[in-house]
N, C-alpha and C. Protein backbone atom coordinates (compact mmCIF):
# COMPACT_ATOMS: atom_id res chain seq x y z
N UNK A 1 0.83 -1.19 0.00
CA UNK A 1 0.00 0.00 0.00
C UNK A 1 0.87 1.25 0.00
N UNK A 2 0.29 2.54 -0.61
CA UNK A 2 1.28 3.42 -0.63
C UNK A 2 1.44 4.22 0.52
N UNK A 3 1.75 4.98 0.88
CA UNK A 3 2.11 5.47 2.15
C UNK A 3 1.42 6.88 1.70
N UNK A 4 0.99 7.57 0.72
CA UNK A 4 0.67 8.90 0.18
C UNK A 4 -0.63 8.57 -0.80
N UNK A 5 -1.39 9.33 -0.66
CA UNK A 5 -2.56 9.22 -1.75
C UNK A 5 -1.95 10.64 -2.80
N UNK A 6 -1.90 10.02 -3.86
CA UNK A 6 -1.51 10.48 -5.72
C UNK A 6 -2.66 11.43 -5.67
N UNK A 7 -2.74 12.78 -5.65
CA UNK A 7 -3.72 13.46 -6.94
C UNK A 7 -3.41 14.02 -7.79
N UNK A 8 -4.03 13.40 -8.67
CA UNK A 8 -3.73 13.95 -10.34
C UNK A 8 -3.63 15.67 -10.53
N UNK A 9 -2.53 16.18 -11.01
CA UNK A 9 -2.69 17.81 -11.19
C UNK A 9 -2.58 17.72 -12.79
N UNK A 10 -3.35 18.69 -12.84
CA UNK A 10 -3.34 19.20 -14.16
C UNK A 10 -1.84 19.91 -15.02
N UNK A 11 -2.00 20.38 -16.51
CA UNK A 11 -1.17 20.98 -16.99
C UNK A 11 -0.87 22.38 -16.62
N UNK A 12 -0.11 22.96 -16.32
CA UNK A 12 -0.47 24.45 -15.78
C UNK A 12 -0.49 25.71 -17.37
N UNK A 13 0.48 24.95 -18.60
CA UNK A 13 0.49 25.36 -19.35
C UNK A 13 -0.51 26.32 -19.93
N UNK A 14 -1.77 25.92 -19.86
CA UNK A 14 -3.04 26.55 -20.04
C UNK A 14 -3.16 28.06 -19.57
N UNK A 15 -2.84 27.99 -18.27
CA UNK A 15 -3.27 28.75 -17.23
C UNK A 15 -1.75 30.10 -17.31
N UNK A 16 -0.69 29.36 -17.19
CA UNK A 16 0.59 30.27 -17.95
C UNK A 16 0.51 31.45 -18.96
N UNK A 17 0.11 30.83 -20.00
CA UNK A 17 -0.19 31.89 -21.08
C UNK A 17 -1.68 33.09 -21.11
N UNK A 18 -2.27 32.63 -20.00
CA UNK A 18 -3.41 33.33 -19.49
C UNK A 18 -2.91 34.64 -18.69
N UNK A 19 -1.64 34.45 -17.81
CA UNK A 19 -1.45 35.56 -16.99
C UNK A 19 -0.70 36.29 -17.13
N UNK A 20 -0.06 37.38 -16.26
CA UNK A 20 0.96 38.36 -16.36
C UNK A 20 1.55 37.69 -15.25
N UNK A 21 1.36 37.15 -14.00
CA UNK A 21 2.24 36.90 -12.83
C UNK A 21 2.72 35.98 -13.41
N UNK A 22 3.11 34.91 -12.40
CA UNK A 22 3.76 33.62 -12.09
C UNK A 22 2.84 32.14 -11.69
N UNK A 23 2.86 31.47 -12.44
CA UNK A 23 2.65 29.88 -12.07
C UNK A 23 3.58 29.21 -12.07
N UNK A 24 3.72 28.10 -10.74
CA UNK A 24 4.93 27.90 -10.53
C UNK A 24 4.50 26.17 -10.06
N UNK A 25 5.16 25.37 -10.59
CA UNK A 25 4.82 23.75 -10.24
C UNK A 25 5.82 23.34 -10.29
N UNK A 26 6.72 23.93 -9.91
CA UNK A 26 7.91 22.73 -9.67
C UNK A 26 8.06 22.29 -8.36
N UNK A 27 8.59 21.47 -8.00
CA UNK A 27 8.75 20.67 -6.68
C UNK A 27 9.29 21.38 -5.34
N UNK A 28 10.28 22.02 -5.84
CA UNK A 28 10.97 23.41 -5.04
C UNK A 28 10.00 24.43 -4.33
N UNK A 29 9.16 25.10 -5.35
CA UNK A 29 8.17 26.04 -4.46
C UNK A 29 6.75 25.62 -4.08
N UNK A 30 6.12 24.22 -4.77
CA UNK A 30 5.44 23.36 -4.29
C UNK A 30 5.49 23.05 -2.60
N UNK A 31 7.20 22.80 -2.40
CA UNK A 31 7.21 21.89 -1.25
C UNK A 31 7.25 23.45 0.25
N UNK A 32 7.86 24.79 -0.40
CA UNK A 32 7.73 25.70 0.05
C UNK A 32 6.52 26.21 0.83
N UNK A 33 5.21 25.91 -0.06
CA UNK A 33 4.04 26.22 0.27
C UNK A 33 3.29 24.41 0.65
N UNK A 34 4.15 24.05 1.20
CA UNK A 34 3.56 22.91 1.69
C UNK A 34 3.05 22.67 3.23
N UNK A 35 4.11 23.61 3.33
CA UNK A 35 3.72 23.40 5.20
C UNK A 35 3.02 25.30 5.52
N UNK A 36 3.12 25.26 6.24
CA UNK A 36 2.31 26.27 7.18
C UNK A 36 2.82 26.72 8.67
N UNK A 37 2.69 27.17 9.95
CA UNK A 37 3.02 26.92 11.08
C UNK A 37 2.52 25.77 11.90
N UNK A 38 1.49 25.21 11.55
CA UNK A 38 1.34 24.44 11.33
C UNK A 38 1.86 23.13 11.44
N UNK A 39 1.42 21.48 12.13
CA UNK A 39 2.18 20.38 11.53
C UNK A 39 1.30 19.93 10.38
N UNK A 40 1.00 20.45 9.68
CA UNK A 40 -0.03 19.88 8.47
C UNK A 40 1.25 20.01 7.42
N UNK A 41 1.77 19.27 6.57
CA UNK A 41 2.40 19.45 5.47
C UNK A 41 1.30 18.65 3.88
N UNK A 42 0.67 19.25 2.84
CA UNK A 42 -0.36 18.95 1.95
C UNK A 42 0.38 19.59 0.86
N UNK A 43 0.94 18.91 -0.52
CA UNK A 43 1.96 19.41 -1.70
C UNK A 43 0.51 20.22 -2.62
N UNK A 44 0.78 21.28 -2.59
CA UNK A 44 -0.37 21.96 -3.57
C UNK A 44 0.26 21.63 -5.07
N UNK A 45 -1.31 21.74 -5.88
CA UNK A 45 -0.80 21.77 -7.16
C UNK A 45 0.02 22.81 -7.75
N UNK A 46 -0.30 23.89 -7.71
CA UNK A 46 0.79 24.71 -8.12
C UNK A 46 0.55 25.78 -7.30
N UNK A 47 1.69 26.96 -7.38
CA UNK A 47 1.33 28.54 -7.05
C UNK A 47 1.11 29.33 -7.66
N UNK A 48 0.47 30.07 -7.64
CA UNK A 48 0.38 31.27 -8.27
C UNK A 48 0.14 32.57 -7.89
N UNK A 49 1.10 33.52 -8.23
CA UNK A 49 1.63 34.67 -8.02
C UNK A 49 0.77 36.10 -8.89
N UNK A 50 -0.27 36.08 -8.81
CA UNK A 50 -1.19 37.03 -9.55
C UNK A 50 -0.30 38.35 -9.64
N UNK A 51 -0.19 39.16 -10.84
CA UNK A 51 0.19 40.58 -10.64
C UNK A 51 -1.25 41.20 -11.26
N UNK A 52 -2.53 40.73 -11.60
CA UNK A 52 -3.17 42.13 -11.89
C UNK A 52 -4.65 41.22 -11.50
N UNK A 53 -5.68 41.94 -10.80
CA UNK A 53 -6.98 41.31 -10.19
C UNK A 53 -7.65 40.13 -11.51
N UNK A 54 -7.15 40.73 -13.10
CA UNK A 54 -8.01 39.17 -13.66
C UNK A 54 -6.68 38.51 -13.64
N UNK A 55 -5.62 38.48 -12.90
CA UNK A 55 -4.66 37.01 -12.99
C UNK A 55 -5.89 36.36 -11.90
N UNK A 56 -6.05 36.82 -10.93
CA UNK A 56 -6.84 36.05 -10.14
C UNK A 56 -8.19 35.48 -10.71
N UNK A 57 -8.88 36.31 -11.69
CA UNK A 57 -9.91 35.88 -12.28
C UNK A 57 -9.81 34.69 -13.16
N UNK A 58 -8.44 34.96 -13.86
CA UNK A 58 -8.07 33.48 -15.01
C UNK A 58 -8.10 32.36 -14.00
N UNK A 59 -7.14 32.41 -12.88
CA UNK A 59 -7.35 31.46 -11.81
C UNK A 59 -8.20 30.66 -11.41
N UNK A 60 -9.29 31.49 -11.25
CA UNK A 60 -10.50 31.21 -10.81
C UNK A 60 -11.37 30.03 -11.64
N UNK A 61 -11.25 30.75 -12.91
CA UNK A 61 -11.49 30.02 -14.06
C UNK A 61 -11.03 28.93 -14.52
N UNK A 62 -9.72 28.77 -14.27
CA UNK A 62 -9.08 27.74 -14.34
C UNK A 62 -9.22 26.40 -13.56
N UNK A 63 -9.24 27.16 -12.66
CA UNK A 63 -9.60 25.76 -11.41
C UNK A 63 -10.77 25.37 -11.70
N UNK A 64 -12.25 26.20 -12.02
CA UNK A 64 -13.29 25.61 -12.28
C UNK A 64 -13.64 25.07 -13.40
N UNK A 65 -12.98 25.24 -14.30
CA UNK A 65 -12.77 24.61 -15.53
C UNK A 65 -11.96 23.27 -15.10
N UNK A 66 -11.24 23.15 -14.62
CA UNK A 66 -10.07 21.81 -13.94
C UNK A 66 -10.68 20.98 -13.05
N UNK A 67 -11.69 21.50 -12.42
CA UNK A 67 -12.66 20.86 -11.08
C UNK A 67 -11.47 20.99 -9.83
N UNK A 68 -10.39 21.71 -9.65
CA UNK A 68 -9.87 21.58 -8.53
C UNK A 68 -9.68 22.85 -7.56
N UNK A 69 -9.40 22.64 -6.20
CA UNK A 69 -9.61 23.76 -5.22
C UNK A 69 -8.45 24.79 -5.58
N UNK A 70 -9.11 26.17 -4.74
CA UNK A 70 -8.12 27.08 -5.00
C UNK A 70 -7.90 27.73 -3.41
N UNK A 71 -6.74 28.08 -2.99
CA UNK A 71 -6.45 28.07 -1.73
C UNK A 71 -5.95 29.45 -1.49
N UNK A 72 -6.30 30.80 -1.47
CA UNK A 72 -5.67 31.86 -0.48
C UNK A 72 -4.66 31.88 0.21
N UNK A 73 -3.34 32.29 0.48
CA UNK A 73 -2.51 32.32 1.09
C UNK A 73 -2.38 33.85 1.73
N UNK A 74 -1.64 34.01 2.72
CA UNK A 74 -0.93 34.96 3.10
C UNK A 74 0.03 34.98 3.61
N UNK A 75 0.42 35.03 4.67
CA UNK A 75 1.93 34.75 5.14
C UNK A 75 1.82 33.22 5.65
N UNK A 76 1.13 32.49 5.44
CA UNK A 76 1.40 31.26 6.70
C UNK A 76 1.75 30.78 7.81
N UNK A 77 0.95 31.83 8.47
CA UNK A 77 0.93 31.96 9.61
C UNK A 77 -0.02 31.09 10.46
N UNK A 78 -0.95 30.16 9.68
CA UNK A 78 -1.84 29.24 10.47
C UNK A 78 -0.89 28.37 11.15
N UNK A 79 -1.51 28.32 12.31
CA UNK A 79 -1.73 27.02 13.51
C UNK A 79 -2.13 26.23 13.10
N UNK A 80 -3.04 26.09 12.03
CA UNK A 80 -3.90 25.09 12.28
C UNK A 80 -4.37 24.34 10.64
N UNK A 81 -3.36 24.56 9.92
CA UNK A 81 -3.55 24.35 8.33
C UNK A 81 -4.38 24.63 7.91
N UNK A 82 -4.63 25.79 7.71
CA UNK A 82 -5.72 26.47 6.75
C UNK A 82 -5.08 27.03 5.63
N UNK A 83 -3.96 26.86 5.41
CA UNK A 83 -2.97 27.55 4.56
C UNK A 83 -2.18 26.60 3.50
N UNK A 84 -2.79 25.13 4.01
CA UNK A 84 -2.13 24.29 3.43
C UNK A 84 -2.98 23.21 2.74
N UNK A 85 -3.20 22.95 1.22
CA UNK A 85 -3.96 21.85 0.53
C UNK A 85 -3.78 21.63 -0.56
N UNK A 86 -4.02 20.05 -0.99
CA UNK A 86 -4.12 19.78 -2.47
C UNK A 86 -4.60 20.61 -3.44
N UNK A 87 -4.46 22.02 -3.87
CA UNK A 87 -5.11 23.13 -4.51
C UNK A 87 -3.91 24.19 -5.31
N UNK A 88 -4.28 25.04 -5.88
CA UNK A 88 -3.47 25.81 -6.32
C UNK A 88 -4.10 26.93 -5.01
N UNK A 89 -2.72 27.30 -5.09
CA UNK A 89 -2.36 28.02 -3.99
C UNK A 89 -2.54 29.59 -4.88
N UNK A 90 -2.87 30.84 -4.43
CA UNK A 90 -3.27 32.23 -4.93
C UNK A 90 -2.26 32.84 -3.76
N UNK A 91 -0.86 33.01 -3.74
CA UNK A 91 -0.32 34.00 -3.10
C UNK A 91 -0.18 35.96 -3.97
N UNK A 92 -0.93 36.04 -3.09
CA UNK A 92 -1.43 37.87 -3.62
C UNK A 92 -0.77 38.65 -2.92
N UNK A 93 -0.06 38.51 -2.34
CA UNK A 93 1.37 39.12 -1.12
C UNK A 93 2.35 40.25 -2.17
N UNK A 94 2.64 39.60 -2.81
CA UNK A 94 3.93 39.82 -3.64
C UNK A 94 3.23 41.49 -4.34
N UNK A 95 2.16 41.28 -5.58
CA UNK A 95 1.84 42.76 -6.11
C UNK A 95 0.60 43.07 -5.99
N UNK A 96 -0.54 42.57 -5.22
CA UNK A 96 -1.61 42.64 -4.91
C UNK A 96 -1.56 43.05 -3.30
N UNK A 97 -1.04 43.73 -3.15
CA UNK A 97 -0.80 44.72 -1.30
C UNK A 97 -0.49 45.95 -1.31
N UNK A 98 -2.05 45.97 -1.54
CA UNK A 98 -2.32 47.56 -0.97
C UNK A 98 -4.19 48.00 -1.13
N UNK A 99 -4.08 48.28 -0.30
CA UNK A 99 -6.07 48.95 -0.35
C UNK A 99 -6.03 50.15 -0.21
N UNK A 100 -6.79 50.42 -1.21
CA UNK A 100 -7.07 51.86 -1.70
C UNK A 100 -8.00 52.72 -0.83
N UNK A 101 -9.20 51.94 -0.47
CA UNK A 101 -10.40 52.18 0.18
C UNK A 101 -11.32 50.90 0.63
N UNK A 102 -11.61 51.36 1.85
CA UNK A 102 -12.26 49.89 3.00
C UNK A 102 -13.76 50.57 3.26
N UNK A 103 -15.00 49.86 2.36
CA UNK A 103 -16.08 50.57 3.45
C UNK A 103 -16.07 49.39 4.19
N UNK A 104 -16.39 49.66 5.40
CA UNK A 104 -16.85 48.82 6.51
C UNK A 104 -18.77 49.40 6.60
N UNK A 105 -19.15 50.04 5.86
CA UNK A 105 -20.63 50.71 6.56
C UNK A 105 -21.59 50.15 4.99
N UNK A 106 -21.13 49.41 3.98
CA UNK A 106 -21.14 49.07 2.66
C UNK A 106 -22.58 47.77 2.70
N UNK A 107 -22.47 47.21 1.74
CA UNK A 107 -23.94 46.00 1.95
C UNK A 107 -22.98 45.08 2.56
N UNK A 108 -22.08 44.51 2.13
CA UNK A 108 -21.23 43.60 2.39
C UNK A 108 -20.47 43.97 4.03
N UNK A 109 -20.12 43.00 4.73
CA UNK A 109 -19.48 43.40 6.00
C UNK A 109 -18.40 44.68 6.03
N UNK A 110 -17.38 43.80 5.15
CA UNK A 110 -15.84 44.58 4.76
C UNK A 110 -15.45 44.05 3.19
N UNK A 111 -15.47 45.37 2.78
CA UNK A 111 -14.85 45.36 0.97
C UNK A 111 -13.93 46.16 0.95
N UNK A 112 -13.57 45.92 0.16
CA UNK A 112 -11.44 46.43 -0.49
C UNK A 112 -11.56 46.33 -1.49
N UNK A 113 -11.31 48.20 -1.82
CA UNK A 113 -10.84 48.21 -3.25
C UNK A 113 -9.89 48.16 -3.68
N UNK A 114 -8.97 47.30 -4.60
CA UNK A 114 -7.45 47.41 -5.01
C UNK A 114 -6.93 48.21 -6.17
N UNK A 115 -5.77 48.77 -6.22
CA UNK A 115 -5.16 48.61 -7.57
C UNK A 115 -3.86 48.43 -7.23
N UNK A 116 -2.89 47.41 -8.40
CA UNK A 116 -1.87 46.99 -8.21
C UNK A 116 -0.67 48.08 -8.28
C-alpha cells in the first residue's frame, strides 16, 4: 500500500499563457508552500503569483474549468492548516498589497478596493 494518496494535477500550461504573474509547479516552491506553522504538510498543485486582479480571475477560471480547489494564502501563519492543501495556492502578497479604500458601513461586512 502506498504510504501517500496520488492526486492527479493538471497541466499548468493553459493557465501560464493566461497571466501576467507567475505559475509555478515545480517541486521546489510546491514543497515551500507545503507546510504552514502548522504540523499539516499537503503538496499543492501549483502557485500562483497574480500581478493584476483578472490574474486572479483566469485562476479562478481555471480551477473551475479543472474541477480543482483554490487556496488563499498569506503569510502562513496558520496554527492550524488552513494555509495548506491539495489546490493551487493564490499568493497575492507579492503585487496585490495595498487597499485603496475599505467601506466597513457598505452592503457587504468589509470590501477592499485594489489597484496593483
Amino acid at each position: 500500500m502506498p504510504n501517500e494518496i496520488r492526486i492527479p494535477s493538471p497541466s499548468f500550461a493553459p493557465l501560464r499563457s493566461r497571466l501576467k504573474g507567475s505559475v509555478m509547479d515545480d517541486p521546489f516552491t510546491r514543497g515551500r508552500y507545503a507546510t504552514d506553522a502548522s504540523i499539516y504538510q499537503m503538496m499543492p498543485h501549483a502557485v500562483v503569483v497574480p500581478e493584476t486582479l483578472g490574474d486572479v480571475e483566469a485562476t479562478l477560471d481555471f480551477a473551475r474549468e479543472q474541477g480543482i480547489a483554490v487556496l488563499p494564502r498569506g503569510g502562513g501563519t496558520s496554527q492550524c492548516g488552513q494555509t495548506v492543501n491539495h489546490a493551487v495556492v493564490i499568493d497575492a502578497s507579492k503585487h496585490l498589497n495595498r487597499i485603496l479604500e475599505l467601506d466597513v458601513e457598505g452592503p457587504l461586512p468589509c470590501r477592499a478596493r485594489h489597484r496593483p
